[in-house]
ModelCIF file with pLDDT and N, C-alpha, C, O atoms, coordinates in Angstrom:
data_MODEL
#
_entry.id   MODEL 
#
_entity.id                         1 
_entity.type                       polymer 
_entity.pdbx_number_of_molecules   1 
#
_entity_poly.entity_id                      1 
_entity_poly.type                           'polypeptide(L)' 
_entity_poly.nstd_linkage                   no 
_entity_poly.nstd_monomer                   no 
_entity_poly.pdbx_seq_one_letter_code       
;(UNK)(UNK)(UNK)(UNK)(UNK)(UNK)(UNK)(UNK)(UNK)(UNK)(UNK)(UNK)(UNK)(UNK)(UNK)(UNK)
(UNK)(UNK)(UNK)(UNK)(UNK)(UNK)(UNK)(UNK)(UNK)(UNK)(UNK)(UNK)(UNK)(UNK)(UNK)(UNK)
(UNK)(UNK)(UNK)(UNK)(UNK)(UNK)(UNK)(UNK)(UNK)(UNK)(UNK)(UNK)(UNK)(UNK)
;
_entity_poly.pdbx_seq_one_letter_code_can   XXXXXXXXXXXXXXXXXXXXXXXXXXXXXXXXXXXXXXXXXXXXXX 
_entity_poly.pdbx_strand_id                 A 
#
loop_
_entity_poly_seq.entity_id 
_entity_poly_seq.num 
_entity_poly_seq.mon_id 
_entity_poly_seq.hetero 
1 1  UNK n 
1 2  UNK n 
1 3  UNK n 
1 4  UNK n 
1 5  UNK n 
1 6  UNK n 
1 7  UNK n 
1 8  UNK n 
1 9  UNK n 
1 10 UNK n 
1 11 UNK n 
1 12 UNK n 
1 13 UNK n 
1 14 UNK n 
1 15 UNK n 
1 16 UNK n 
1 17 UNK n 
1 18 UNK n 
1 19 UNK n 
1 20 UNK n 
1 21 UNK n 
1 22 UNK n 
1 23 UNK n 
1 24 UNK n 
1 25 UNK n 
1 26 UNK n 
1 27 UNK n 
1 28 UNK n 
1 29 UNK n 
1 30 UNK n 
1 31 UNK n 
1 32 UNK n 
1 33 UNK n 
1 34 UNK n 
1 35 UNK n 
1 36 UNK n 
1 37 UNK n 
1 38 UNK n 
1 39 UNK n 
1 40 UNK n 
1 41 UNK n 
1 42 UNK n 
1 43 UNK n 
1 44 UNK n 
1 45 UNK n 
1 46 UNK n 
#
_struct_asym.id          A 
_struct_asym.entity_id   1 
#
loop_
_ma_qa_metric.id 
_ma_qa_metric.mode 
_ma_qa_metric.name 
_ma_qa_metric.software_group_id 
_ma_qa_metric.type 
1 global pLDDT . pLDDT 
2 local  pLDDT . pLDDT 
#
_ma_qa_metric_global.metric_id      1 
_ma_qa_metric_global.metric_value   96.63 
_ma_qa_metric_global.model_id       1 
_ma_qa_metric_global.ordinal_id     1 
#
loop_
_ma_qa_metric_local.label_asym_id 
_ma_qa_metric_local.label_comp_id 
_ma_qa_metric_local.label_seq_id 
_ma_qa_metric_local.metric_id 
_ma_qa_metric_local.metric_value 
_ma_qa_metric_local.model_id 
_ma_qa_metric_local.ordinal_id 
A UNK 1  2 98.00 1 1  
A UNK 2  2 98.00 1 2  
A UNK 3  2 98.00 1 3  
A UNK 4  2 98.00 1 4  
A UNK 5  2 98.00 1 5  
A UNK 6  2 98.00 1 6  
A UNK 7  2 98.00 1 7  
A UNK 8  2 98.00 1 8  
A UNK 9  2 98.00 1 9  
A UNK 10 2 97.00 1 10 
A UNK 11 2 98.00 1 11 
A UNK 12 2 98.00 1 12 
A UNK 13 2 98.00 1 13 
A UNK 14 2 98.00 1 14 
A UNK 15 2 97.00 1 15 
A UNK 16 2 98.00 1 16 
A UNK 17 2 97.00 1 17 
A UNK 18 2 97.00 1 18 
A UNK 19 2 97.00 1 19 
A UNK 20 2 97.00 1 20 
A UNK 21 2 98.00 1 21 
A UNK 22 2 98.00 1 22 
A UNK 23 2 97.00 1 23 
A UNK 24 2 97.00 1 24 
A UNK 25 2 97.00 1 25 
A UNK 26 2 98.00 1 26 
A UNK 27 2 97.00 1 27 
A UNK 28 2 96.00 1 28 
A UNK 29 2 97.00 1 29 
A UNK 30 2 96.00 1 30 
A UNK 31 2 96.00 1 31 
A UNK 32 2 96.00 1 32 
A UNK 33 2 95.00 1 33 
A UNK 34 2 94.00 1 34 
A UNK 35 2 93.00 1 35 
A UNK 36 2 93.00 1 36 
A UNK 37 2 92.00 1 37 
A UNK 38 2 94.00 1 38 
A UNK 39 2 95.00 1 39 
A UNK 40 2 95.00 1 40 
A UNK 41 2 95.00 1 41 
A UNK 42 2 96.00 1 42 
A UNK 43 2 97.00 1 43 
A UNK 44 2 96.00 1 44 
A UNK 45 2 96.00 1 45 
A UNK 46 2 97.00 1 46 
#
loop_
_atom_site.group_PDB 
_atom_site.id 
_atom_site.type_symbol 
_atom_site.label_atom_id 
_atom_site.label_alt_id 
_atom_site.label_comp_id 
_atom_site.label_asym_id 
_atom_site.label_entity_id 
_atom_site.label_seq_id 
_atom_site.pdbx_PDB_ins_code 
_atom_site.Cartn_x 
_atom_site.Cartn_y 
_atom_site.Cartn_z 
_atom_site.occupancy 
_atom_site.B_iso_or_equiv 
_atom_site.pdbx_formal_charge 
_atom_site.auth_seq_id 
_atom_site.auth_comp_id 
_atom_site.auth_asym_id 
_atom_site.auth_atom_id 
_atom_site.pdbx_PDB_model_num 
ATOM 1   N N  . UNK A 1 1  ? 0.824  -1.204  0.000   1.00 98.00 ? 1  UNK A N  1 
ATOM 2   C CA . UNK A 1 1  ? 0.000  0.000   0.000   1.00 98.00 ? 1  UNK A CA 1 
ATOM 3   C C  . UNK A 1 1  ? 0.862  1.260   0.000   1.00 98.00 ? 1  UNK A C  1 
ATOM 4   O O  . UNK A 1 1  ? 0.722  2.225   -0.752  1.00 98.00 ? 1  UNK A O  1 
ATOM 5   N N  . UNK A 1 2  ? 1.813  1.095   0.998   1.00 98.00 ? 2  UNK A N  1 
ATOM 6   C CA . UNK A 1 2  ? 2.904  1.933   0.607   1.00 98.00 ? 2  UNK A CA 1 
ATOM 7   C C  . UNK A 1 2  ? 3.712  2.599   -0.299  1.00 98.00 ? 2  UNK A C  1 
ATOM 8   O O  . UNK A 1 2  ? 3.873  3.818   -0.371  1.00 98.00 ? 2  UNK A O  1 
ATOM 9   N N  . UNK A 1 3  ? 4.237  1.694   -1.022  1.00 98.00 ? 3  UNK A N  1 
ATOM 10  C CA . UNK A 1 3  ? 4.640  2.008   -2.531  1.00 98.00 ? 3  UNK A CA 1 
ATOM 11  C C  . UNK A 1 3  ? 3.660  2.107   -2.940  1.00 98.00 ? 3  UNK A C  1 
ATOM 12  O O  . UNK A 1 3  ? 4.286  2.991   -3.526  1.00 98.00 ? 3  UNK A O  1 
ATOM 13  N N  . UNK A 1 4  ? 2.436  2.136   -3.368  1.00 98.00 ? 4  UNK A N  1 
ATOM 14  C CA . UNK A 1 4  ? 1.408  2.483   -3.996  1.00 98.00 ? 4  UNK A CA 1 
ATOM 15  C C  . UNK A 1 4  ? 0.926  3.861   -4.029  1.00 98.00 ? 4  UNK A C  1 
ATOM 16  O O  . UNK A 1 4  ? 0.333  4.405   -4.960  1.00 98.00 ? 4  UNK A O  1 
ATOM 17  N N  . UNK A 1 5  ? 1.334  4.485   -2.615  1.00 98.00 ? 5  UNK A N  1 
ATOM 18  C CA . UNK A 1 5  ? 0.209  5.747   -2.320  1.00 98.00 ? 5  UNK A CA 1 
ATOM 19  C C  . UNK A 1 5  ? 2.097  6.554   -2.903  1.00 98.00 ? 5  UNK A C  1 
ATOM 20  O O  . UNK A 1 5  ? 2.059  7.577   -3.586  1.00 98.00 ? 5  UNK A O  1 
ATOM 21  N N  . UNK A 1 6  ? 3.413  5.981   -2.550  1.00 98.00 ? 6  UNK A N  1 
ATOM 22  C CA . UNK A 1 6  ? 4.856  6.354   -2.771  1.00 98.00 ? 6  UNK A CA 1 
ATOM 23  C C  . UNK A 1 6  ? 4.588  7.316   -4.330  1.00 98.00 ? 6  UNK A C  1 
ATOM 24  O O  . UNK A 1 6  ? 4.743  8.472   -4.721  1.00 98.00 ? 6  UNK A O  1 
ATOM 25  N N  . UNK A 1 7  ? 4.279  6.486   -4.664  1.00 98.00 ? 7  UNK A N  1 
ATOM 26  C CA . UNK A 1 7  ? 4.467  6.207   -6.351  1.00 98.00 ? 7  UNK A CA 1 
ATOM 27  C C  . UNK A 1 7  ? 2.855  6.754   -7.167  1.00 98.00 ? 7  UNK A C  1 
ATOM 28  O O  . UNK A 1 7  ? 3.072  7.236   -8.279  1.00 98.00 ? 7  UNK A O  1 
ATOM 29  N N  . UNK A 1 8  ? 2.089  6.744   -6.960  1.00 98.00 ? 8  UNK A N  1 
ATOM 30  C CA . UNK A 1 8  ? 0.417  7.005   -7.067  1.00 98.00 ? 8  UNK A CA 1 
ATOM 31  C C  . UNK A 1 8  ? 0.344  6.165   -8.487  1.00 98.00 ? 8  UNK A C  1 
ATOM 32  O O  . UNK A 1 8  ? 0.199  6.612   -9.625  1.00 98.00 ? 8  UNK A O  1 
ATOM 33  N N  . UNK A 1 9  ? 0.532  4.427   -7.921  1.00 98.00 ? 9  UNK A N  1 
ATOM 34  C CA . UNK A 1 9  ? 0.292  3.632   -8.730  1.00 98.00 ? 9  UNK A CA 1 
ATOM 35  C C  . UNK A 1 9  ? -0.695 2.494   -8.296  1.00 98.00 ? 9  UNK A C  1 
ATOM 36  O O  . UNK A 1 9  ? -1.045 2.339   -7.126  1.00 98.00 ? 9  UNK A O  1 
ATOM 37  N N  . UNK A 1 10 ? -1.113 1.713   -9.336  1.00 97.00 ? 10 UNK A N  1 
ATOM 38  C CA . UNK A 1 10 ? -1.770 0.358   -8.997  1.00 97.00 ? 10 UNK A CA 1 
ATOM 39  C C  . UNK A 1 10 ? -0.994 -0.587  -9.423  1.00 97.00 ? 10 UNK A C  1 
ATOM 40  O O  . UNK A 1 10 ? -0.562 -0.420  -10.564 1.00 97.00 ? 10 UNK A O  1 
ATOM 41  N N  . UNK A 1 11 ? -0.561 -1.877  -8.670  1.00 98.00 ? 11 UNK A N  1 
ATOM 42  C CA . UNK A 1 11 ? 0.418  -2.771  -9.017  1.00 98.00 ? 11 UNK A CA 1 
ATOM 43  C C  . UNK A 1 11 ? -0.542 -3.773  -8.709  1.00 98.00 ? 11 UNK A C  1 
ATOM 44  O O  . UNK A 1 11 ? -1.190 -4.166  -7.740  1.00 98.00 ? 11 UNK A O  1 
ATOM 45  N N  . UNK A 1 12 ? -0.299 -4.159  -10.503 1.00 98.00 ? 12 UNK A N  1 
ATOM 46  C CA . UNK A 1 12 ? -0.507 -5.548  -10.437 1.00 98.00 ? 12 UNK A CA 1 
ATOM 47  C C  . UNK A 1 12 ? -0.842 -6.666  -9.215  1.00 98.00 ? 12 UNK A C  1 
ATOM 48  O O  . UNK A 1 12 ? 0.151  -7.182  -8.704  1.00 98.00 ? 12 UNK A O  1 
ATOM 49  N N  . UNK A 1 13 ? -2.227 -7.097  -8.685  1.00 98.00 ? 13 UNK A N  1 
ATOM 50  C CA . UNK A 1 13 ? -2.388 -8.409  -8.329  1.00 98.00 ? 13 UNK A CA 1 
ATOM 51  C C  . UNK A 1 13 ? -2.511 -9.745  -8.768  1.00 98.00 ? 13 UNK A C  1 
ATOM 52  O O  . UNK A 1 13 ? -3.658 -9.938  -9.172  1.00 98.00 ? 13 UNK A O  1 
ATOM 53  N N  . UNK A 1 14 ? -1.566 -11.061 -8.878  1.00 98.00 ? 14 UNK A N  1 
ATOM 54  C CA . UNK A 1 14 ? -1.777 -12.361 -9.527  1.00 98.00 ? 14 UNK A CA 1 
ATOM 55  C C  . UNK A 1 14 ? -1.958 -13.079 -7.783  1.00 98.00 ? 14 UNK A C  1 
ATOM 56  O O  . UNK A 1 14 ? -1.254 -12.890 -6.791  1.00 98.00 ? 14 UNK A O  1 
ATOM 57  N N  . UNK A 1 15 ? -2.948 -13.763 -7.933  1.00 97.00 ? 15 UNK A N  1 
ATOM 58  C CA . UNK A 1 15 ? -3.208 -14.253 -6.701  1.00 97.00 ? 15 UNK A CA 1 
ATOM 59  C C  . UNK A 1 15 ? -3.608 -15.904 -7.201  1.00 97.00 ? 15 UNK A C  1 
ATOM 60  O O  . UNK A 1 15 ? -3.813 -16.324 -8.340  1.00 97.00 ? 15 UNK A O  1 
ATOM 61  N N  . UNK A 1 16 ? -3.621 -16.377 -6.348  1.00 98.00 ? 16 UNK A N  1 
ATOM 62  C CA . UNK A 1 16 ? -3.545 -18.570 -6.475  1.00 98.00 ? 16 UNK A CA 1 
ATOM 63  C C  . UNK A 1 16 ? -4.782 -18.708 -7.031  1.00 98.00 ? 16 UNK A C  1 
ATOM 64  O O  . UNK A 1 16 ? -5.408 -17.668 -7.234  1.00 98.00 ? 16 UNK A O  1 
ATOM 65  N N  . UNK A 1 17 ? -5.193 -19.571 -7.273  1.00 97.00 ? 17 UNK A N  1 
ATOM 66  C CA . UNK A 1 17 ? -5.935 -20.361 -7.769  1.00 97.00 ? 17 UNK A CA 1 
ATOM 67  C C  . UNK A 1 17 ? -7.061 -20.931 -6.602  1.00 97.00 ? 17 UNK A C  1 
ATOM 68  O O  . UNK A 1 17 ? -6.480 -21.688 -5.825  1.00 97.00 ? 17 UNK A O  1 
ATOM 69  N N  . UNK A 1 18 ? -8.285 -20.796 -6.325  1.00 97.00 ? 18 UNK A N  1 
ATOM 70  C CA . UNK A 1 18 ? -8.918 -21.213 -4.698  1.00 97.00 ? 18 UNK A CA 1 
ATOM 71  C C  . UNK A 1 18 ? -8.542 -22.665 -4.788  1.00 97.00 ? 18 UNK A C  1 
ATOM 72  O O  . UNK A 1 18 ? -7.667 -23.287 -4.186  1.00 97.00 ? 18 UNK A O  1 
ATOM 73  N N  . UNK A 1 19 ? -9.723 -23.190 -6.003  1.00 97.00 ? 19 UNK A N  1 
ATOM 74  C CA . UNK A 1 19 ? -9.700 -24.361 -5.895  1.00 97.00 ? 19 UNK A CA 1 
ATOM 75  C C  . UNK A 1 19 ? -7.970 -25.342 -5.627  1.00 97.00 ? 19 UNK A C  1 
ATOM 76  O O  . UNK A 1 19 ? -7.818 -26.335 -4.916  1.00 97.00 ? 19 UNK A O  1 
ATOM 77  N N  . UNK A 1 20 ? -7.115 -24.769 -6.295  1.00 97.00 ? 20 UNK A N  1 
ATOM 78  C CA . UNK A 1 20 ? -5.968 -25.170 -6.051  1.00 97.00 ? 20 UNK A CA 1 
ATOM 79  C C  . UNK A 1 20 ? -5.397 -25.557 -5.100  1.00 97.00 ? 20 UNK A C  1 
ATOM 80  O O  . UNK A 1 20 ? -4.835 -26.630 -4.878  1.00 97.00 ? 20 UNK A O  1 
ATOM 81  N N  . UNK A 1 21 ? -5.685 -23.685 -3.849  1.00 98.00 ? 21 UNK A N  1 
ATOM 82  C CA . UNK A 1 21 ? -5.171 -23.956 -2.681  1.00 98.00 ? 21 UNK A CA 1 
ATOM 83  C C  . UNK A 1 21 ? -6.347 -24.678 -1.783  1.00 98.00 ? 21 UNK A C  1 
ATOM 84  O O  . UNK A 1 21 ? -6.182 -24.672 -0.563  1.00 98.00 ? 21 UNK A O  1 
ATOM 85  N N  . UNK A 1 22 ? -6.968 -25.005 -2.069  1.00 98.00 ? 22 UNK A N  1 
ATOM 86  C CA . UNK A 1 22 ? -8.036 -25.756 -1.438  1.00 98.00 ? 22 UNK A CA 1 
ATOM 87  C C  . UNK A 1 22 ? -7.642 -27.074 -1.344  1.00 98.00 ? 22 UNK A C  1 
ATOM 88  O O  . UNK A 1 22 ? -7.575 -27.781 -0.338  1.00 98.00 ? 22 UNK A O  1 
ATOM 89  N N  . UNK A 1 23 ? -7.300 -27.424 -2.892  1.00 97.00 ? 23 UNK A N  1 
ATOM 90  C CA . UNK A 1 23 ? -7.135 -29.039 -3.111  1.00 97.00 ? 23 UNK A CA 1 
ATOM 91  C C  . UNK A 1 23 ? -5.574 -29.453 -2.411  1.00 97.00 ? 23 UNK A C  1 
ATOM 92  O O  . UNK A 1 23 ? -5.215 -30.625 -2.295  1.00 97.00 ? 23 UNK A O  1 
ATOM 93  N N  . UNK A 1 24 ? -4.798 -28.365 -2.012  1.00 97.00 ? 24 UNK A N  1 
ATOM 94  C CA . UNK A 1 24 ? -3.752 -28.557 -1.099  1.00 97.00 ? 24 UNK A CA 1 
ATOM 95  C C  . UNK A 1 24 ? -4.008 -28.966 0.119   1.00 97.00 ? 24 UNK A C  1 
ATOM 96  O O  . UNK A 1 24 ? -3.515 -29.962 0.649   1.00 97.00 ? 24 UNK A O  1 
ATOM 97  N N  . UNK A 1 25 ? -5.136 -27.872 0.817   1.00 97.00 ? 25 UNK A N  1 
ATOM 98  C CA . UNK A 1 25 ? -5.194 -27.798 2.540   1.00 97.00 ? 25 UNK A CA 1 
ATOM 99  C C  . UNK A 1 25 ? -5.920 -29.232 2.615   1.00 97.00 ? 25 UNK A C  1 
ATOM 100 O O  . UNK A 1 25 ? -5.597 -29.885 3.607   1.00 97.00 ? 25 UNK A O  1 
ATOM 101 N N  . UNK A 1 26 ? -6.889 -29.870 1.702   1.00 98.00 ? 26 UNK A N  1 
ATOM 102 C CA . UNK A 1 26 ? -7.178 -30.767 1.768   1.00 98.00 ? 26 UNK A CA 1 
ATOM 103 C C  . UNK A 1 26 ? -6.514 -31.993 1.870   1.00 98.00 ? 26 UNK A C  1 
ATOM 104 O O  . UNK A 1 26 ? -6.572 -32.957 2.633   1.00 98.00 ? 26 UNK A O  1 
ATOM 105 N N  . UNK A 1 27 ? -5.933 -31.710 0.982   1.00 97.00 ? 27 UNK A N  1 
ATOM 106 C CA . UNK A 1 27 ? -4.473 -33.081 1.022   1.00 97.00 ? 27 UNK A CA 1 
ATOM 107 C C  . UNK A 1 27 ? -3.704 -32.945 2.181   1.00 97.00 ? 27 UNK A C  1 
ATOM 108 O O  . UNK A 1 27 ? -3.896 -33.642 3.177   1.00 97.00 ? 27 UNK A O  1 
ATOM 109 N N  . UNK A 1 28 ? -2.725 -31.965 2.091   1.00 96.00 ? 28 UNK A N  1 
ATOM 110 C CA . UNK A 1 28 ? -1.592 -31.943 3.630   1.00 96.00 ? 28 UNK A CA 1 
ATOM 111 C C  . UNK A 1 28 ? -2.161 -31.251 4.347   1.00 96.00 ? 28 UNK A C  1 
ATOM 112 O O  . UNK A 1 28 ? -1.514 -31.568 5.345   1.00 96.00 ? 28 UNK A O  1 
ATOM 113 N N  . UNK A 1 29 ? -3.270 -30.114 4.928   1.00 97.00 ? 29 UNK A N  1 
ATOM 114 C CA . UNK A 1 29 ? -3.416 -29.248 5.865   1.00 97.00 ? 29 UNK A CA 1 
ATOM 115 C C  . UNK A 1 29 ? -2.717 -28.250 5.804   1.00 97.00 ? 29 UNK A C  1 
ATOM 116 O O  . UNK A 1 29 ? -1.522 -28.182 5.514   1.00 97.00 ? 29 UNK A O  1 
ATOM 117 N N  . UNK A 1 30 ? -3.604 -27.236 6.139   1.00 96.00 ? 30 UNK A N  1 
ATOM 118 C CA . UNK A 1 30 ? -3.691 -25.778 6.465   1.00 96.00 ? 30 UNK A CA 1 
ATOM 119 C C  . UNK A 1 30 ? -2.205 -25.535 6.810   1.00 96.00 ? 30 UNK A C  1 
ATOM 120 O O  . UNK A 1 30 ? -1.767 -24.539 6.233   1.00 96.00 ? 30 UNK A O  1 
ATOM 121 N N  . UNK A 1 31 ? -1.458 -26.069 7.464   1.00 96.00 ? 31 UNK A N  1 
ATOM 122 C CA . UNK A 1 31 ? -0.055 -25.989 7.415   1.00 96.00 ? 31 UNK A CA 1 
ATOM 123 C C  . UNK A 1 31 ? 1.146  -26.984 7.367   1.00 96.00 ? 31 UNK A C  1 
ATOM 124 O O  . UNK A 1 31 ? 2.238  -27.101 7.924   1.00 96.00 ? 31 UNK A O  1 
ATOM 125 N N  . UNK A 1 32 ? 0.153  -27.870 6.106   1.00 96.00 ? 32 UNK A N  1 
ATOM 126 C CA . UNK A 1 32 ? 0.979  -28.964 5.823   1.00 96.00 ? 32 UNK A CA 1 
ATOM 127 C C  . UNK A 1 32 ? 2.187  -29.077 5.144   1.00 96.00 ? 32 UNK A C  1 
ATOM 128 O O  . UNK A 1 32 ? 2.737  -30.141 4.862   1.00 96.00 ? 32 UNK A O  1 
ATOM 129 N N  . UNK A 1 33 ? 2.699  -27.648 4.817   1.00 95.00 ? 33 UNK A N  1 
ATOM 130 C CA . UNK A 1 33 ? 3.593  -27.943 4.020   1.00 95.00 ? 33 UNK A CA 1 
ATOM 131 C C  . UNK A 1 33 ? 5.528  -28.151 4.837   1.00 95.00 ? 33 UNK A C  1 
ATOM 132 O O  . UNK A 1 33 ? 6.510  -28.571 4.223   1.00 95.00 ? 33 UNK A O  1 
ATOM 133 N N  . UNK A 1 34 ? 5.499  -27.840 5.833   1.00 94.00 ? 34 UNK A N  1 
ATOM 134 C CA . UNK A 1 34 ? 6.240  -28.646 6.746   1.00 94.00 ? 34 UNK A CA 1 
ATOM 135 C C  . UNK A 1 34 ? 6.263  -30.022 6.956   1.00 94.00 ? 34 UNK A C  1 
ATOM 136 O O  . UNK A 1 34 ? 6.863  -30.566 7.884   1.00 94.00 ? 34 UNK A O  1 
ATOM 137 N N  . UNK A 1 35 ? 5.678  -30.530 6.183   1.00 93.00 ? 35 UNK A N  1 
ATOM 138 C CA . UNK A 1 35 ? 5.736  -32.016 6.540   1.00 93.00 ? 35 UNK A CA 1 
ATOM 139 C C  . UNK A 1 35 ? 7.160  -32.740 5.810   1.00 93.00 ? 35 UNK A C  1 
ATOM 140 O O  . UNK A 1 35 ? 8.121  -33.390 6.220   1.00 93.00 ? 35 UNK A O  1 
ATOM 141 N N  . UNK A 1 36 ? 6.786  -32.330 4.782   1.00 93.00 ? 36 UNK A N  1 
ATOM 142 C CA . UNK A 1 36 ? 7.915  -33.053 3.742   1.00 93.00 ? 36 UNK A CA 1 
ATOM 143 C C  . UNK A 1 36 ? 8.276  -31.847 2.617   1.00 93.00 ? 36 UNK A C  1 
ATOM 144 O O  . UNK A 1 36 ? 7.580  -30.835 2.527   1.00 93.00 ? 36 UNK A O  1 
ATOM 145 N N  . UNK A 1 37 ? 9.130  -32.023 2.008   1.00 92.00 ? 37 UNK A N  1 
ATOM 146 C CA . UNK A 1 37 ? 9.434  -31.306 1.267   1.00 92.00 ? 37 UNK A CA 1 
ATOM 147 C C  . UNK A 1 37 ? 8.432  -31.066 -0.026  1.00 92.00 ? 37 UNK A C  1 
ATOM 148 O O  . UNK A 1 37 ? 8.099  -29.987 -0.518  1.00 92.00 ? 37 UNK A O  1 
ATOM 149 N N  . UNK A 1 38 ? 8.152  -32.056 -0.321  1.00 94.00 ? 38 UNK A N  1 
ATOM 150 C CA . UNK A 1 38 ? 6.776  -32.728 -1.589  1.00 94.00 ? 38 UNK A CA 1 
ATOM 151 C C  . UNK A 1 38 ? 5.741  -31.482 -1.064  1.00 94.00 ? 38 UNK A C  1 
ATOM 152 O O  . UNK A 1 38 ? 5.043  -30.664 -1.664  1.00 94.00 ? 38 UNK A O  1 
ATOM 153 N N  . UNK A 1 39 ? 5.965  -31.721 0.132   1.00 95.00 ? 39 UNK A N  1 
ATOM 154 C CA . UNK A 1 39 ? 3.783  -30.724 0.146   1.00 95.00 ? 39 UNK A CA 1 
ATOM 155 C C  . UNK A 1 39 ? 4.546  -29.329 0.230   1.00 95.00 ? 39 UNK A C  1 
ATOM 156 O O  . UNK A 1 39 ? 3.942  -28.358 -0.225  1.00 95.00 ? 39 UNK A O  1 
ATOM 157 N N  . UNK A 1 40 ? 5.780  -29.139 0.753   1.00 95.00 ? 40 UNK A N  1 
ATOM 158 C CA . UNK A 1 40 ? 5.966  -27.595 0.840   1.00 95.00 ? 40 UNK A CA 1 
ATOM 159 C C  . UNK A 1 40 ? 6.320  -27.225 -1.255  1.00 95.00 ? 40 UNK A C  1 
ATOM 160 O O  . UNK A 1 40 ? 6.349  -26.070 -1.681  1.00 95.00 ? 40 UNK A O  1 
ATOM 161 N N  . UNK A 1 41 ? 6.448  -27.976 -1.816  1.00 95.00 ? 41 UNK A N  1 
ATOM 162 C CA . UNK A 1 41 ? 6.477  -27.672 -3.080  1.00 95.00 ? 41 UNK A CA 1 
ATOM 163 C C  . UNK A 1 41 ? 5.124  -27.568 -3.853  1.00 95.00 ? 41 UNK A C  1 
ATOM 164 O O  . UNK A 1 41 ? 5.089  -26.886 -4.877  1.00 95.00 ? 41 UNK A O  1 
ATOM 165 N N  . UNK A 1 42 ? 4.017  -28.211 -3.407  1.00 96.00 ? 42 UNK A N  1 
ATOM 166 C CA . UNK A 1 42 ? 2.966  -28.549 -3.529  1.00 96.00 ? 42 UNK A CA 1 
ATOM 167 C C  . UNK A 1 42 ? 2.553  -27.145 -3.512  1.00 96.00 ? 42 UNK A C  1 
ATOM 168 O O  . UNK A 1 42 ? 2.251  -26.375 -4.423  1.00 96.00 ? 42 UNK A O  1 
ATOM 169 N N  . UNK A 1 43 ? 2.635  -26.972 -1.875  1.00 97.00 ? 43 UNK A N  1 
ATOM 170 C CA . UNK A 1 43 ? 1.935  -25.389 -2.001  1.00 97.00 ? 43 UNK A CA 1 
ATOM 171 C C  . UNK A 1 43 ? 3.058  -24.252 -2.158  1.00 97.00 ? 43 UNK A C  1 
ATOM 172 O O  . UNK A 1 43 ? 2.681  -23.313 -1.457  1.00 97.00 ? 43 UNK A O  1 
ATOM 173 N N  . UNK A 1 44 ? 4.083  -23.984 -2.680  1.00 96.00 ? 44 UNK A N  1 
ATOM 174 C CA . UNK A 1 44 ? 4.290  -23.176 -3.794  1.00 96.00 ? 44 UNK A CA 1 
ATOM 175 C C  . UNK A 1 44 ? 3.966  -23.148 -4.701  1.00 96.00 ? 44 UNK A C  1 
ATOM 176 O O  . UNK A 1 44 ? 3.810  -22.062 -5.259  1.00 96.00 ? 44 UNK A O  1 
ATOM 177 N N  . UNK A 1 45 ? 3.697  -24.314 -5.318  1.00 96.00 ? 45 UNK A N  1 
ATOM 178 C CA . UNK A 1 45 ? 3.367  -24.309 -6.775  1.00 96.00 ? 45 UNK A CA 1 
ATOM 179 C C  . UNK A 1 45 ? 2.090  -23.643 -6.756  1.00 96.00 ? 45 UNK A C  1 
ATOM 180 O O  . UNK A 1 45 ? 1.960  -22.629 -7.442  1.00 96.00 ? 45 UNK A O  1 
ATOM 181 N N  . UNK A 1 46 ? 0.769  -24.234 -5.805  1.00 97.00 ? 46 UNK A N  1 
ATOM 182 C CA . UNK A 1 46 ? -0.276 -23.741 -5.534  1.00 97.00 ? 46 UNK A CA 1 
ATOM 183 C C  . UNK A 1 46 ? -0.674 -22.325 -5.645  1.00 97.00 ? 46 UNK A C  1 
ATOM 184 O O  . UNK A 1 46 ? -1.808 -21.975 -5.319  1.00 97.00 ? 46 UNK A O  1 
#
């Protein structure tokens, strides 16, 4: 918001995918991606 009001710009939002991060929390949990390396890649990719 900062740089925004800095600059008197609008920057670009790309935000996830729901269903995506959904079909994550479902699989490993809400903060599953500590489990293994696999789910913390999982939800980056997400």
């Amino acid at each position: 918001q900062k740089t925004e009001e800095h600059y008197g710009v609008r920057i670009r939002s790309v935000q996830p995918d729901g269903e995506a991060v959904a079909g994550f929390v479902a699989r490993w949990g809400i903060n599953g991606f500590r489990g293994s390396r696999d789910a913390r890649l999982a939800c980056c990719h997400a």
